[in-house]
Protein backbone atom coordinates (compact mmCIF):
# COMPACT_ATOMS: atom_id res chain seq x y z
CA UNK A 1 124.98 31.18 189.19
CA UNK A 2 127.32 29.23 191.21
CA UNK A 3 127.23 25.71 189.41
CA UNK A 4 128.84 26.90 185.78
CA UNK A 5 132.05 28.30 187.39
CA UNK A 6 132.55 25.89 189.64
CA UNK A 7 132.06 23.41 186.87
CA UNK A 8 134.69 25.50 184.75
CA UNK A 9 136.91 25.46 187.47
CA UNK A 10 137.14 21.57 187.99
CA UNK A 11 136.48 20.23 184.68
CA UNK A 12 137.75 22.44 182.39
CA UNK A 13 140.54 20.53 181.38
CA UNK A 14 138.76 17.69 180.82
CA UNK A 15 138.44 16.40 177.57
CA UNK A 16 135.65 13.51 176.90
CA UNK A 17 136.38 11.42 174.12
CA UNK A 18 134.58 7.80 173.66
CA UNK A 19 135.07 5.46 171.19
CA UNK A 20 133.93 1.61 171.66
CA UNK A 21 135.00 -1.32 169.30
CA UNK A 22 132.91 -1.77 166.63
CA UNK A 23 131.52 -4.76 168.08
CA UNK A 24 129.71 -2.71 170.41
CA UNK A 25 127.53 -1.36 168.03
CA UNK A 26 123.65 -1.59 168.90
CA UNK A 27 121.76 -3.81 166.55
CA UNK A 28 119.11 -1.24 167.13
CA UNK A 29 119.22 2.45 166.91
CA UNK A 30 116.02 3.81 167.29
CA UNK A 31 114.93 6.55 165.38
CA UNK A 32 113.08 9.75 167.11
CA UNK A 33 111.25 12.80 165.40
CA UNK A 34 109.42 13.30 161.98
CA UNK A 35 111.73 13.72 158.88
CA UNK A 36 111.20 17.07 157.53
CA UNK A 37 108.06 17.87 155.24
CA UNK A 38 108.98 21.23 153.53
CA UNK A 39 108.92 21.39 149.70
CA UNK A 40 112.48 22.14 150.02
CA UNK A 41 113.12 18.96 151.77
CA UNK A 42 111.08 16.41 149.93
CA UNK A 43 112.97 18.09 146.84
CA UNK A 44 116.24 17.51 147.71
CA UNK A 45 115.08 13.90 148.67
CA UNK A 46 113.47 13.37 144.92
CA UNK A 47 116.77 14.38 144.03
CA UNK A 48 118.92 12.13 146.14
CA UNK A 49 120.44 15.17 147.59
CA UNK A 50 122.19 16.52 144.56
CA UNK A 51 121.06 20.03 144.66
CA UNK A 52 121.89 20.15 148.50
CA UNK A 53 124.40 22.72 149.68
CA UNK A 54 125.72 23.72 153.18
CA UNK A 55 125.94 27.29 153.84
CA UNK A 56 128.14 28.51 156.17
CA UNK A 57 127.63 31.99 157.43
CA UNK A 58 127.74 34.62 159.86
CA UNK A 59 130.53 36.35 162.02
CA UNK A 60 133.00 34.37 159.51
CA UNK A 61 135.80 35.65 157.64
CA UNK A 62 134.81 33.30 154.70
CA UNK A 63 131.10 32.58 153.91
CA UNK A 64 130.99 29.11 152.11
CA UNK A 65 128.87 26.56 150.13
CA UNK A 66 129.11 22.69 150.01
CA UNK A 67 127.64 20.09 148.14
CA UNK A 68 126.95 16.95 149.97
CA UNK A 69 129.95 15.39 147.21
CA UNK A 70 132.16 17.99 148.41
CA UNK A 71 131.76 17.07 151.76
CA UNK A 72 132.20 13.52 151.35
CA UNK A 73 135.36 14.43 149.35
CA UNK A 74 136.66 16.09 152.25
CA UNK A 75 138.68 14.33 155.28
CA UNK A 76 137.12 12.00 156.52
CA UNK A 77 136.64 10.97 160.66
CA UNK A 78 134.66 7.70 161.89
CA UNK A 79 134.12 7.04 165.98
CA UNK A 80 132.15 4.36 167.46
CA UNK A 81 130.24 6.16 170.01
CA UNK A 82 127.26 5.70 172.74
CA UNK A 83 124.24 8.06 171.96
CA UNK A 84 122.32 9.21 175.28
CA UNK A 85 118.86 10.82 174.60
CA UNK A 86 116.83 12.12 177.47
CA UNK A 87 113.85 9.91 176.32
CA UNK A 88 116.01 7.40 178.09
CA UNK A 89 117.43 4.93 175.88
CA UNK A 90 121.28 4.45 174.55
CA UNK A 91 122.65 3.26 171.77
CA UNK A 92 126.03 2.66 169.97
CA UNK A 93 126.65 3.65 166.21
CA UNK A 94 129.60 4.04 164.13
CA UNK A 95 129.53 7.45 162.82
CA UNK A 96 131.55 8.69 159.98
CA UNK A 97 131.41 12.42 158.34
CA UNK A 98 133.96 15.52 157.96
CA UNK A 99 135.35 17.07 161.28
CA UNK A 100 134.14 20.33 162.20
CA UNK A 101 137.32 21.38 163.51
CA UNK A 102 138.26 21.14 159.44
CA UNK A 103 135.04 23.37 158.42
CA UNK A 104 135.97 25.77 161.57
CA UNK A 105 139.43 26.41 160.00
CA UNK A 106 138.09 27.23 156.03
CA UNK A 107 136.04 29.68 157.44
CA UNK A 108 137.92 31.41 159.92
CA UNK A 109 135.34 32.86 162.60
CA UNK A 110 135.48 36.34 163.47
CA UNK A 111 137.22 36.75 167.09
CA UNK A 112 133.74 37.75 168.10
CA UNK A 113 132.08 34.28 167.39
CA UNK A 114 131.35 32.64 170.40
CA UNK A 115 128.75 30.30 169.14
CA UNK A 116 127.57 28.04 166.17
CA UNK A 117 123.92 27.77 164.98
CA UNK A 118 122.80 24.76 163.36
CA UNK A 119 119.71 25.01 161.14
CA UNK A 120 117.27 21.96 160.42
CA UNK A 121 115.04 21.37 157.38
CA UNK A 122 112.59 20.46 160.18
CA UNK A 123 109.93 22.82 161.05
CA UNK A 124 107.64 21.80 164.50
CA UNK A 125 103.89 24.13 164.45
CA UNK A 126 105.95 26.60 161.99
CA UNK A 127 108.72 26.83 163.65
CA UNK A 128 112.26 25.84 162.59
CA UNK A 129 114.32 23.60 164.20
CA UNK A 130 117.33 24.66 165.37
CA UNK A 131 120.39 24.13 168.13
CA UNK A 132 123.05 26.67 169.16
CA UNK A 133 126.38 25.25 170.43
CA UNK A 134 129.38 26.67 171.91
CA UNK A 135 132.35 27.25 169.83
CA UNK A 136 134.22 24.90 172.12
CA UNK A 137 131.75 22.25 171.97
CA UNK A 138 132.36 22.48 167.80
CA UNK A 139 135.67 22.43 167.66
CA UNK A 140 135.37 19.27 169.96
CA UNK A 141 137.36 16.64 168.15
CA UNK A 142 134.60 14.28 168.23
CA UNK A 143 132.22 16.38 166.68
CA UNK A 144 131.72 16.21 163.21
CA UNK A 145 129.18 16.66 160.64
CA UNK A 146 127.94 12.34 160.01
CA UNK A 147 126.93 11.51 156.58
CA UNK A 148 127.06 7.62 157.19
CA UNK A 149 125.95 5.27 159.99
CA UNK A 150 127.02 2.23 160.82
CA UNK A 151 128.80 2.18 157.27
CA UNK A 152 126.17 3.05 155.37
CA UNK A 153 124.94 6.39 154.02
CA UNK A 154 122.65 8.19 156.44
CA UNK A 155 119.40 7.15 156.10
CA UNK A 156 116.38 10.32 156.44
CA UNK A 157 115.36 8.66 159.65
CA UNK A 158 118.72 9.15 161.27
CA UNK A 159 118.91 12.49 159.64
CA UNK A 160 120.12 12.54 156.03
CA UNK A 161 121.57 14.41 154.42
CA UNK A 162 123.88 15.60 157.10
CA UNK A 163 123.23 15.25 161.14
CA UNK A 164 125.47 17.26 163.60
CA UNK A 165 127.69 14.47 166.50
CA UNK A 166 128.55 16.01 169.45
CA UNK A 167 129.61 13.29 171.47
CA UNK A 168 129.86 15.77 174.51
CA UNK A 169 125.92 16.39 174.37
CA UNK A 170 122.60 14.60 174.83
CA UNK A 171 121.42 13.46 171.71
CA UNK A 172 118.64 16.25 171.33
CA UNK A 173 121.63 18.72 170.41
CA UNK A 174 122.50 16.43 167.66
CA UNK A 175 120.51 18.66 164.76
CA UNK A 176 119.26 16.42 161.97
CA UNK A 177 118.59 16.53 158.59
CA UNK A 178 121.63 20.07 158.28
């Protein structure tokens, strides 16, 4: 019960924010977990992801829906950053997808929102996927919702159609395939 305050107390203030030249980026980014294999899934896949919608929801003022062509229409961030996953391996990819600061502020979360809850298509023994993040961590300004890597569109092994970056976390709260 001691370590969270005292790492409050020190850090804080601290902001982390990488971003390496694109030259850095790893010639190999190795892809971990099983794309999705719900009927919903493998639809939206047949259909390249046209159907697909994001649904945002919850202690909101504004409950909203995106297309994946919406949110590529929308502002758009890009960061060359180091992935960490507790498998221990790194990489470096350039990431490039629509802040979630910008989301945060169309739908206005209720004072009482403390967290975010980020749903995957990806179900493990029946059970859904999913990571919940502090509200802090979201509105990180590294963290956005990626829909390309390394300049191309995200592929379904790197999570397609949309994969949460939080540059601030270990890659296993990085929630594929939104």
């Amino acid at each position: 019960m001691v370590l969270v305050p005292t790492k409050w107390l020190l850090f804080h203030n601290a902001v982390s924010k990488q971003q390496f030249p694109k030259s850095k980026v790893s010639s190999f980014f190795r892809i971990n977990g099983y794309p999705p294999d719900t009927n919903e899934y493998i639809e939206l896949l047949k259909n390249k992801f046209d159907t697909y919608k994001l649904k945002i929801y919850g202690l909101v003022q504004s409950q909203l829906e995106f297309s994946l062509s919406e949110i590529n229409a929308m502002s758009k961030q890009e960061q060359v950053t180091e992935h960490y996953c507790i498998q221990g391996w790194t990489a470096i990819g350039e990431w490039a997808g629509v802040p979630m600061q910008y989301i945060i502020s169309l739908c206005n979360p209720l004072p009482q929102a403390r967290y975010v809850v980020f749903r995957s298509f990806q179900y493990t023994d029946g059970d859904e996927f999913y990571e919940v993040l502090d509200l802090d961590i979201v509105k990180h300004q590294q963290t956005i919702l990626a829909y390309e890597m390394n300049g191309e569109p995200l592929t379904v092994g790197h999570g397609a159609p949309l994969r949460l970056r939080a540059e601030t976390q270990l890659g296993y709260k990085m929630v594929k395939w939104l």
